[in-house]
N, C-alpha and C. Protein backbone atom coordinates (compact mmCIF):
# COMPACT_ATOMS: atom_id res chain seq x y z
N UNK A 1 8.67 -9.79 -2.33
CA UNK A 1 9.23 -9.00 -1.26
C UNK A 1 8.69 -9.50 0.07
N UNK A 2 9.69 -9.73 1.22
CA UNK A 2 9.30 -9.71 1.97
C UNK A 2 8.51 -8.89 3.04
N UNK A 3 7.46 -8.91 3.87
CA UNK A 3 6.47 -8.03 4.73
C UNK A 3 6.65 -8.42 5.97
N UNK A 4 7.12 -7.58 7.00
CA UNK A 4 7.28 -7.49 8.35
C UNK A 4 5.62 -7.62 8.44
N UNK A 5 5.21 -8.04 10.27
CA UNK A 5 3.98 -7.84 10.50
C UNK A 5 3.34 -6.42 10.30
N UNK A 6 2.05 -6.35 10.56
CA UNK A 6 1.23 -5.36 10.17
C UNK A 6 0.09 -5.26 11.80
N UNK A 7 0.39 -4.17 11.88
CA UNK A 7 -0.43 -3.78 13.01
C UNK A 7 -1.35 -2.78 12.73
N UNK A 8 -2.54 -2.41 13.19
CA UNK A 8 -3.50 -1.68 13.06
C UNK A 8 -3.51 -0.45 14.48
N UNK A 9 -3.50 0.74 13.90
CA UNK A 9 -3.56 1.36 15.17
C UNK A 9 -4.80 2.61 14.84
N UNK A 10 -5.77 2.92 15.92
CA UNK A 10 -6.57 3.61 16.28
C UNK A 10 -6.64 4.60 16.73
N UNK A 11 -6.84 5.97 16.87
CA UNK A 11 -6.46 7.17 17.75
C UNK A 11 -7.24 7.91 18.00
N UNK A 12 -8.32 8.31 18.83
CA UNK A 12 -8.98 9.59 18.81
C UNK A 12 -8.47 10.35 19.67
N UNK A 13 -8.84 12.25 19.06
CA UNK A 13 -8.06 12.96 20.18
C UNK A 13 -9.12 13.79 20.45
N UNK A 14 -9.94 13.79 21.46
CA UNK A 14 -11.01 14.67 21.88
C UNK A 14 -10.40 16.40 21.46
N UNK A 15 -9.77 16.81 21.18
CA UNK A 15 -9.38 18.21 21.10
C UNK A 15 -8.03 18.09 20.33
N UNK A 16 -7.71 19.07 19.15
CA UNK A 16 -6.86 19.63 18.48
C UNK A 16 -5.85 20.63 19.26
N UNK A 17 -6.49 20.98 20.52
CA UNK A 17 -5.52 22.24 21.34
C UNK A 17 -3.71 21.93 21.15
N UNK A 18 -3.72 20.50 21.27
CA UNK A 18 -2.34 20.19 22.06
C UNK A 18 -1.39 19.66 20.32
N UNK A 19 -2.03 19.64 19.25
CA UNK A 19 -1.39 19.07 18.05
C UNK A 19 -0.01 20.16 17.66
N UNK A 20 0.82 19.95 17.75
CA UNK A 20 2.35 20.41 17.49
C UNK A 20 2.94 19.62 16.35
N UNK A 21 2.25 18.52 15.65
CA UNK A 21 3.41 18.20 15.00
C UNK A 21 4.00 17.22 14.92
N UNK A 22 4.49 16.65 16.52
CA UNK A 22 5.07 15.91 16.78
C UNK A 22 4.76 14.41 16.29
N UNK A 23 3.61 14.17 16.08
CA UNK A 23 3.36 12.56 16.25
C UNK A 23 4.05 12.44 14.32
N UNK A 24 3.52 13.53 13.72
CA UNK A 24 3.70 13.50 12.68
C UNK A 24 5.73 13.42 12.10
N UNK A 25 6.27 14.08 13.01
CA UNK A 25 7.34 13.87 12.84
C UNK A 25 8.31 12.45 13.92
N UNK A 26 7.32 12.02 14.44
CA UNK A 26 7.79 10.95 15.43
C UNK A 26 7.55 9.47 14.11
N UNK A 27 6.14 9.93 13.07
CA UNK A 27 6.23 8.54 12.68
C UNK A 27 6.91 8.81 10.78
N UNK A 28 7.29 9.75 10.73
CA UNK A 28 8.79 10.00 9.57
C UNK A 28 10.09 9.67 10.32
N UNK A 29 10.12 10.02 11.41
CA UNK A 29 11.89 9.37 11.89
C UNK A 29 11.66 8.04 12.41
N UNK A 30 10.62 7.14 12.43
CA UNK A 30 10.11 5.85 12.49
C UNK A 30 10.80 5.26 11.11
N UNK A 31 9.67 5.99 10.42
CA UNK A 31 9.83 5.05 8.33
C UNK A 31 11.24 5.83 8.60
N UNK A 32 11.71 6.65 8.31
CA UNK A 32 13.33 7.07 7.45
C UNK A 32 14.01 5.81 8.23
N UNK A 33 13.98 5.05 9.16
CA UNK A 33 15.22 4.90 9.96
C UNK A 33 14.99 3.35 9.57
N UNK A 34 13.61 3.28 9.22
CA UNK A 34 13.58 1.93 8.80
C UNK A 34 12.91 0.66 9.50
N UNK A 35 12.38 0.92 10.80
CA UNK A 35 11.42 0.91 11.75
C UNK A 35 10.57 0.18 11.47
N UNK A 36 9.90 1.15 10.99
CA UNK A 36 8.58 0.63 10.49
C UNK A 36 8.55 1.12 8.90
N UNK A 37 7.06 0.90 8.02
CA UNK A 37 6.74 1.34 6.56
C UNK A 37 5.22 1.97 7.45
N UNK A 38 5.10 3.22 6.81
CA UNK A 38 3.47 3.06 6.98
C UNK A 38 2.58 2.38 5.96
N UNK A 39 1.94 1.60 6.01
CA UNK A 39 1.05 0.97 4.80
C UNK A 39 0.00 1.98 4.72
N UNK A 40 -0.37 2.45 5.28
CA UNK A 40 -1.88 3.36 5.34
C UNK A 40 -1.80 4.24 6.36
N UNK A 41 -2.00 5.62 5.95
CA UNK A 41 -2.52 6.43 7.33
C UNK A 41 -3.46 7.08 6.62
N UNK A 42 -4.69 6.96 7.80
CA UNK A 42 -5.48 8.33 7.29
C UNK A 42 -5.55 9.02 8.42
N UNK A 43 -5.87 9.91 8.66
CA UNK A 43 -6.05 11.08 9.30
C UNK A 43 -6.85 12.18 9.40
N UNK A 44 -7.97 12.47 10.13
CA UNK A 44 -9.22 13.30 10.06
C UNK A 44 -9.12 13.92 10.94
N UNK A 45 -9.23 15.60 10.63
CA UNK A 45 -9.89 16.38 11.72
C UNK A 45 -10.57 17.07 11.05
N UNK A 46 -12.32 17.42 12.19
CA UNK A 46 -13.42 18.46 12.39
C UNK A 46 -12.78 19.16 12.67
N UNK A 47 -13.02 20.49 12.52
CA UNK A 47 -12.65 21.93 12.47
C UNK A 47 -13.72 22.41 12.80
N UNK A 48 -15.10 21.55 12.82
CA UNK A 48 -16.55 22.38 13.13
C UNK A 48 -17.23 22.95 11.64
N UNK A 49 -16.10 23.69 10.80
CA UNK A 49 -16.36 24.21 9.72
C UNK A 49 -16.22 23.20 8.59
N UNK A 50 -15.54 22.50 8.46
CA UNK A 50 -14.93 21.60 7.61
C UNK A 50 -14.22 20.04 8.07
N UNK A 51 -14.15 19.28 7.20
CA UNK A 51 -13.57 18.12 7.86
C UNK A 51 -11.90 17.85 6.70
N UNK A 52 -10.82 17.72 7.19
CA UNK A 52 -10.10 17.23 6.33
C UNK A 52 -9.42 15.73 6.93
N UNK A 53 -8.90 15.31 5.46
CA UNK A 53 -8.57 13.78 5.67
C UNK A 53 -7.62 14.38 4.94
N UNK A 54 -6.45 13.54 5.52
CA UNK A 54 -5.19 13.24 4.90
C UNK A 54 -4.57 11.98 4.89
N UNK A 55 -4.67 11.35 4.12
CA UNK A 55 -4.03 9.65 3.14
C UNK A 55 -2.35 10.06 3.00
N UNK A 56 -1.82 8.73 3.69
CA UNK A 56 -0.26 8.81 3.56
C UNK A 56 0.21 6.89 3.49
N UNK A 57 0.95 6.97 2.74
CA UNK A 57 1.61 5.53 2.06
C UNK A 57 3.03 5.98 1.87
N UNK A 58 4.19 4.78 2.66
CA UNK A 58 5.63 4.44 2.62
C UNK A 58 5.76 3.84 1.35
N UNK A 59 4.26 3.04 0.32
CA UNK A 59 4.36 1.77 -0.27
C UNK A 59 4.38 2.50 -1.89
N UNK A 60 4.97 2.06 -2.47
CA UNK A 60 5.04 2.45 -4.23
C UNK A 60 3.57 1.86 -4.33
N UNK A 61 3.45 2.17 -5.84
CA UNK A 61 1.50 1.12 -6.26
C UNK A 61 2.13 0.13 -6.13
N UNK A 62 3.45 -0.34 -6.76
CA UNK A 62 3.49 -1.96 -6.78
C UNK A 62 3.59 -2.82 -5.92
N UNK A 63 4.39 -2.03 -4.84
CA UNK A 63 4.44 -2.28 -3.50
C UNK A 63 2.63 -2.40 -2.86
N UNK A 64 1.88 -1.35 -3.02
CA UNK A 64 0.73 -2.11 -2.72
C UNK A 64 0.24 -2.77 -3.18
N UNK A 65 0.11 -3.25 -4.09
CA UNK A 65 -0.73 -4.12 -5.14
C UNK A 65 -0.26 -5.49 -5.08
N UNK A 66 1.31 -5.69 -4.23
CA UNK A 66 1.53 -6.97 -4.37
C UNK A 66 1.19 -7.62 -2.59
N UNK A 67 1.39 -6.06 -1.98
CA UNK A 67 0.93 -6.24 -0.08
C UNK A 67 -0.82 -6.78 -0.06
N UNK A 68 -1.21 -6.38 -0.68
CA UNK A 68 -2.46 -6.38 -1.35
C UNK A 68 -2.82 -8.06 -1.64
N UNK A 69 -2.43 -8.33 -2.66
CA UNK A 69 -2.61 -9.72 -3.18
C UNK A 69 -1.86 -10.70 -2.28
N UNK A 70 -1.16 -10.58 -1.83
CA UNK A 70 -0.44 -11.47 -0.15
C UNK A 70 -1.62 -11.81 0.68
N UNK A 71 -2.26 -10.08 1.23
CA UNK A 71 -3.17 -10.15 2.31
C UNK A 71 -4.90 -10.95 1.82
N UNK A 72 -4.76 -10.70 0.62
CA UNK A 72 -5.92 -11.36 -0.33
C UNK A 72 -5.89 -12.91 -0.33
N UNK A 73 -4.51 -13.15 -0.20
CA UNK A 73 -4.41 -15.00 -0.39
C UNK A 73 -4.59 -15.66 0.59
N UNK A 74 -4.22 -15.21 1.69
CA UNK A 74 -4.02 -15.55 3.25
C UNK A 74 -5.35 -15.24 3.79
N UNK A 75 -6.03 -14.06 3.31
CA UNK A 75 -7.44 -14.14 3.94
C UNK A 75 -8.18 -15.68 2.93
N UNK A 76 -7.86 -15.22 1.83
CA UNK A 76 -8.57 -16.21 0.52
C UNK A 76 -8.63 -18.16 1.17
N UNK A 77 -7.17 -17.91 1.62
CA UNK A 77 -6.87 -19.46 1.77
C UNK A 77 -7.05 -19.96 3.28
N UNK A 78 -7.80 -18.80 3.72
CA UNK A 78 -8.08 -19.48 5.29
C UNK A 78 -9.87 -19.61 4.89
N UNK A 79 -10.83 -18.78 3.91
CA UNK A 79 -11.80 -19.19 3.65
C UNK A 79 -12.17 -20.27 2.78
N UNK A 80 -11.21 -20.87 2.38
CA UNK A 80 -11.90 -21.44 0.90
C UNK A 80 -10.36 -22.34 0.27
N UNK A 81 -9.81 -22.35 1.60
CA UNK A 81 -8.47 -23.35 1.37
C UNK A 81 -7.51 -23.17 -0.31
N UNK A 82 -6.67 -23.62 -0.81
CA UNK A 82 -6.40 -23.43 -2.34
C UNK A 82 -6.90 -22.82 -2.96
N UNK A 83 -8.56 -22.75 -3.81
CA UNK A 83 -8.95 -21.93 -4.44
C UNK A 83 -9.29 -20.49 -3.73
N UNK A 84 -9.27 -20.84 -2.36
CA UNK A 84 -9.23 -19.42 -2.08
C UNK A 84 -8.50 -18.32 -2.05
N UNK A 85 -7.08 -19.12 -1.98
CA UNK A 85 -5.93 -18.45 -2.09
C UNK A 85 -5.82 -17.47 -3.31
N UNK A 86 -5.82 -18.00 -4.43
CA UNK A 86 -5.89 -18.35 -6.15
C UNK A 86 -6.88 -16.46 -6.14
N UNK A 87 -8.27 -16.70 -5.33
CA UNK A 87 -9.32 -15.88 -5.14
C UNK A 87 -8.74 -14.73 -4.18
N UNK A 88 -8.33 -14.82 -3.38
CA UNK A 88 -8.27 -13.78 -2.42
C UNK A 88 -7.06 -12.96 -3.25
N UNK A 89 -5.88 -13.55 -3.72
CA UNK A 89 -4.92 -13.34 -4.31
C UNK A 89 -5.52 -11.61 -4.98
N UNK A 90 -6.40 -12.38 -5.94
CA UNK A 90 -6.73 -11.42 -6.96
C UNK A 90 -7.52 -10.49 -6.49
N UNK A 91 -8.43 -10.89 -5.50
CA UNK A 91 -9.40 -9.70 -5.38
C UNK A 91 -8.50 -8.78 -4.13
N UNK A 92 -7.82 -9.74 -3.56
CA UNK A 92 -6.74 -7.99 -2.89
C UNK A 92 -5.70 -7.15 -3.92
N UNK A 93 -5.29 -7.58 -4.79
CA UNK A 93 -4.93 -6.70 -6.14
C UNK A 93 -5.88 -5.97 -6.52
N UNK A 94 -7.20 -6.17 -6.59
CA UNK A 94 -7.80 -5.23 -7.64
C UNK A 94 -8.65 -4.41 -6.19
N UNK A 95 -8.75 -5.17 -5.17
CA UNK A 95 -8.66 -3.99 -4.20
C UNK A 95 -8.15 -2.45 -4.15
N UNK A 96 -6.13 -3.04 -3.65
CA UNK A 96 -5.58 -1.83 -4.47
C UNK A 96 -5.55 -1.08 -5.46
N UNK A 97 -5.63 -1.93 -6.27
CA UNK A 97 -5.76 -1.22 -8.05
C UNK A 97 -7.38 -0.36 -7.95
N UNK A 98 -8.09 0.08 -7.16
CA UNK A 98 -9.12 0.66 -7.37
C UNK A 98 -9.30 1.43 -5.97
N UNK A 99 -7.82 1.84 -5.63
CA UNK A 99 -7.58 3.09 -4.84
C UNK A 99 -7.53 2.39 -3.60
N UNK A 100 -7.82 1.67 -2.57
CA UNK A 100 -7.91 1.70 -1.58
C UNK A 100 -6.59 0.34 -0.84
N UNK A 101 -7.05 0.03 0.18
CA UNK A 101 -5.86 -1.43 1.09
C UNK A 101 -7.46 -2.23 1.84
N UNK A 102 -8.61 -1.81 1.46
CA UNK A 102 -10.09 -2.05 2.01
C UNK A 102 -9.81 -1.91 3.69
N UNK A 103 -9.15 -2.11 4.63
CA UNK A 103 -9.17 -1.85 5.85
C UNK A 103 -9.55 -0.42 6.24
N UNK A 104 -8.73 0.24 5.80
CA UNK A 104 -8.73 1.89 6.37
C UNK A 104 -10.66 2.37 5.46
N UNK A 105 -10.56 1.89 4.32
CA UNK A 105 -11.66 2.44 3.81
C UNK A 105 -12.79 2.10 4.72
N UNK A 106 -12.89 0.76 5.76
CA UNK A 106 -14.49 0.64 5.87
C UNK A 106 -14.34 1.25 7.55
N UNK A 107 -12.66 1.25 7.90
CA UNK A 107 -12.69 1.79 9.22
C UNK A 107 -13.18 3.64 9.35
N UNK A 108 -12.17 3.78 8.19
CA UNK A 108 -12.06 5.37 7.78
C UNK A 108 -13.40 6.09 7.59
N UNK A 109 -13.99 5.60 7.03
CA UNK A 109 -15.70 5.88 6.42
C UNK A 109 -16.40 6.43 7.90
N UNK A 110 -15.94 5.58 9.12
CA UNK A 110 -17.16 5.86 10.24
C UNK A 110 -16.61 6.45 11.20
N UNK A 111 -14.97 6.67 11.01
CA UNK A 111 -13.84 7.96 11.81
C UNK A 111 -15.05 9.43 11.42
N UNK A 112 -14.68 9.29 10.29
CA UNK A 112 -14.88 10.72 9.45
C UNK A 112 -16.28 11.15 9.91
N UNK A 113 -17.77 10.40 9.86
CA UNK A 113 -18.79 10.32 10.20
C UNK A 113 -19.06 10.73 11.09
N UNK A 114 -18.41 10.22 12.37
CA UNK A 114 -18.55 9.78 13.46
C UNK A 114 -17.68 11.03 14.31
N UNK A 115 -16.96 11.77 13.91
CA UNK A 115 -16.11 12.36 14.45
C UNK A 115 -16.98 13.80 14.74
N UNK A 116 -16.31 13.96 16.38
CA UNK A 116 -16.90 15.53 16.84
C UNK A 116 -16.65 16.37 16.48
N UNK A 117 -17.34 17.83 16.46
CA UNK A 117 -16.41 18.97 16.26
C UNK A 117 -15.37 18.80 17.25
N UNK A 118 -14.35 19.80 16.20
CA UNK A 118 -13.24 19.97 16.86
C UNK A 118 -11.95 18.98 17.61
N UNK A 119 -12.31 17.84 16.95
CA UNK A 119 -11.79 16.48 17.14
C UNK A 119 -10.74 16.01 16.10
N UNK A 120 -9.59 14.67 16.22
CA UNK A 120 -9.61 14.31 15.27
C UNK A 120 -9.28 13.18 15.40
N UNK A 121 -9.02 11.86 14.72
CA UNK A 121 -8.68 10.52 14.74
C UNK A 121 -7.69 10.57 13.79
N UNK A 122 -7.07 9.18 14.47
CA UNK A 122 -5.64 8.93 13.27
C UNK A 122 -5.79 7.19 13.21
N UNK A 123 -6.09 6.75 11.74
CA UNK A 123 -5.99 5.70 11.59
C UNK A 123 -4.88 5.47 11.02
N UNK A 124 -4.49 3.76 11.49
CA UNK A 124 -2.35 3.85 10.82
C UNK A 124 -2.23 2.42 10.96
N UNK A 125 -2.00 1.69 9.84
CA UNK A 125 -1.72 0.28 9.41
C UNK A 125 -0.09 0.36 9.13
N UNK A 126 0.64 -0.18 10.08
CA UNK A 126 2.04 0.04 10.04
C UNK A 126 2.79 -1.34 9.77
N UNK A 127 3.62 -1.48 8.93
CA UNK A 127 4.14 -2.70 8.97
C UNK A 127 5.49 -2.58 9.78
N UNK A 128 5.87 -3.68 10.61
CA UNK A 128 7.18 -3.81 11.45
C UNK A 128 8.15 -4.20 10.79
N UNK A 129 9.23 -3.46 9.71
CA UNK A 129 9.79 -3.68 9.07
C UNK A 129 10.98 -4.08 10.00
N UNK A 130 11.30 -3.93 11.13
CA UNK A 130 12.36 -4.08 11.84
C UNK A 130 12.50 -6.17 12.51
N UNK A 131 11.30 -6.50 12.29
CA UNK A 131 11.42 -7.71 12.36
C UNK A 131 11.27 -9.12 10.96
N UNK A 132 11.42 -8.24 9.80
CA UNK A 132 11.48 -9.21 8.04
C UNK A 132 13.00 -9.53 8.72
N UNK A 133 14.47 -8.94 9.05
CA UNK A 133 15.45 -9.85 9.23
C UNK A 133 15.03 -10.84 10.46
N UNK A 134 14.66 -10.35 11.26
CA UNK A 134 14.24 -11.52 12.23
C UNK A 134 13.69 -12.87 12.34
N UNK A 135 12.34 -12.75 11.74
CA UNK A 135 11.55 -13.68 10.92
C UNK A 135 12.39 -14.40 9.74
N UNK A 136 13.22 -14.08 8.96
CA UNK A 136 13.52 -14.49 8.11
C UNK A 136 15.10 -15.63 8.89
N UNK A 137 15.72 -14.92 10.22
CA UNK A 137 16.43 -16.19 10.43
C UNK A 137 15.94 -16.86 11.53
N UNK A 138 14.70 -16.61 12.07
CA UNK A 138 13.63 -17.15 12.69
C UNK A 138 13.36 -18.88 11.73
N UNK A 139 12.90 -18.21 10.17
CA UNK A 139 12.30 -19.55 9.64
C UNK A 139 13.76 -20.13 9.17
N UNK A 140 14.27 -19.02 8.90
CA UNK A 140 15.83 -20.56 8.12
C UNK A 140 16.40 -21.40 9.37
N UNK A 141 16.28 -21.05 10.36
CA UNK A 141 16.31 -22.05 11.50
C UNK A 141 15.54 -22.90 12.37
N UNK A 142 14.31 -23.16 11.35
CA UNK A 142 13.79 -24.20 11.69
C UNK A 142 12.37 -23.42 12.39
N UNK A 143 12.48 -22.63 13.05
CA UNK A 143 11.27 -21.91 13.90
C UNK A 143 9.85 -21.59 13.95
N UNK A 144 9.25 -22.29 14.40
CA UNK A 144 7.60 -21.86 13.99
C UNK A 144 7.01 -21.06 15.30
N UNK A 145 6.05 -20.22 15.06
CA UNK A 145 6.10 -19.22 15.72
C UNK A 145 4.87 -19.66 16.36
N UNK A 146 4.94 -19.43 17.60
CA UNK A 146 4.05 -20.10 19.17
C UNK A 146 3.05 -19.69 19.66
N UNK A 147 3.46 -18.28 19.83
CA UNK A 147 2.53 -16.68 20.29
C UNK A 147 3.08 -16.10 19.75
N UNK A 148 1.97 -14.96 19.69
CA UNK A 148 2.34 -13.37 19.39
C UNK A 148 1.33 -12.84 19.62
N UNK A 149 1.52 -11.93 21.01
CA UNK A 149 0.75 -11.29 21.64
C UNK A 149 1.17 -9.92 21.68
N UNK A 150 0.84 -8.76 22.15
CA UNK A 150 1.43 -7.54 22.20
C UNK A 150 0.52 -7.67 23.86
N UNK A 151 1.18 -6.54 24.74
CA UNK A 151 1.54 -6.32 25.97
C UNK A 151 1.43 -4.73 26.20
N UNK A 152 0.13 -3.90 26.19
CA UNK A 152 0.34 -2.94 26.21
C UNK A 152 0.09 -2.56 28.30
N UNK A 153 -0.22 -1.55 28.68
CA UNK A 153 -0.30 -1.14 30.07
C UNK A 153 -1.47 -1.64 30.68
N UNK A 154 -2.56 -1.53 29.67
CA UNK A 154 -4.25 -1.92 30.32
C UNK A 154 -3.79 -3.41 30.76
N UNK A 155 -3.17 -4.16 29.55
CA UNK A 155 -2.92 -5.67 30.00
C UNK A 155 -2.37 -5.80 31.44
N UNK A 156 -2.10 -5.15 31.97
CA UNK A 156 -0.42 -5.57 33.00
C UNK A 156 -1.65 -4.99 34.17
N UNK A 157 -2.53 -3.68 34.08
CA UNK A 157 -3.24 -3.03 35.06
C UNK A 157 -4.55 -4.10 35.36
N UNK A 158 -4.64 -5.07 33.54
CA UNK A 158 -5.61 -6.31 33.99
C UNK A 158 -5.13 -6.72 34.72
N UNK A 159 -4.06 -7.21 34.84
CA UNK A 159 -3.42 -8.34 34.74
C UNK A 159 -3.44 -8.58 36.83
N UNK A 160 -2.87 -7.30 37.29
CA UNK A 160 -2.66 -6.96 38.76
C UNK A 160 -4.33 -7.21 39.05
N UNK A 161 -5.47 -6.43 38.49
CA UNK A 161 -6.26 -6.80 39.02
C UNK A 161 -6.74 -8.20 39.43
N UNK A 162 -6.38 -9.00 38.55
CA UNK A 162 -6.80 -10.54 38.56
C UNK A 162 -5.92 -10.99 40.03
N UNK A 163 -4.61 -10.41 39.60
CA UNK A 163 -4.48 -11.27 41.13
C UNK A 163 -4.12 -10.37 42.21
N UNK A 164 -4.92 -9.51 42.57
CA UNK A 164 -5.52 -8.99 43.44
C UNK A 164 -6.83 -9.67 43.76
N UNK A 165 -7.84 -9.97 42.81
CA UNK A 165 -8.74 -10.72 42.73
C UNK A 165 -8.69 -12.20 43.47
N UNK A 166 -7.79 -12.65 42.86
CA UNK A 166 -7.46 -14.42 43.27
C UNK A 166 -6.92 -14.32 44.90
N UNK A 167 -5.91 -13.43 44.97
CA UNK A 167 -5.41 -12.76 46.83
C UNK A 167 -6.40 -12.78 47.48
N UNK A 168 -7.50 -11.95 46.82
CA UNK A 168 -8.76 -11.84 47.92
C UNK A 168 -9.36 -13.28 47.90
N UNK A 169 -9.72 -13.71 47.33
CA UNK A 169 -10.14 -15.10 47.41
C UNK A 169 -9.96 -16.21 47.87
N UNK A 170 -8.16 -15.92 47.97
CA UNK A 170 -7.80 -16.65 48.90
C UNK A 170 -8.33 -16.97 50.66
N UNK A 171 -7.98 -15.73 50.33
CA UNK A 171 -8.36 -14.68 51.96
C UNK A 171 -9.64 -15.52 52.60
């Protein structure tokens, strides 16, 4: 099967006051529509009294177990070339196969820890399912891919500063 990219996303929310719902129903009309898959969400909030986590997957087991052994080969075969592949292969299968995708677990572990009262974090490994047709007549036409950067607001607010920076310098 083919796998759109995979992005990692981070969230803390100093306060529960403002939670409605929404994000939760913003990233189901995401997956239904086909958007994205979530590969992993976890999700923690302090209550002060209690802490809950909630684990959410778009992916069947087999579906992870084979996202799994992909991400295992590609890490495998950038350490240890061929046999690493062969290696990574397997040990991201039995990754999955023993509950976890290992990302969210070693991120998730120090959310939960780490988290204030009355707080909560949202960890979310999303795959971009909206670009597997893309990529796919991307490579049947020859295409190797150059950059891939993402462009969020801090970049662009860097970005002015620098040449504001270089302006003055001119000066």
């Amino acid at each position: 099967m083919a796998y759109g990219p995979l992005q990692i996303i981070a969230v803390a929310f100093p306060t529960t006051d403002r939670f409605e719902g929404r994000i939760a129903a913003e990233l189901a009309r995401l997956s239904d529509a086909g958007i994205i898959r979530i590969v992993d969400l976890l999700a923690v909030m302090n209550s002060g009294e209690e802490i809950d986590v909630l684990r959410v997957s778009d992916l069947s087991e087999a579906q992870r177990e084979e996202l799994g052994a992909e991400m295992g080969a590609l890490i495998g075969l950038g350490a240890a070339g061929l046999e690493g592949f062969v290696e990574g292969a397997l040990a991201g299968e039995e990754i999955v196969a023993e509950g976890g995708m290992g990302l969210v677990e070693a991120i998730g572990a120090e959310f939960i820890e780490e988290l204030p009262e009355d707080s909560a974090a949202l960890l979310l490994i999303i795959e971009h399912a909206w670009a597997v047709p893309l990529r796919g007549a991307v490579l049947d036409a020859g295409g190797i891919l150059m950059a891939n950067e993402w462009i969020g607001a801090q970049d662009l607010v860097q970005l002015g500063a620098a040449l504001r920076a270089e302006a003055d310098a001119e000066r």
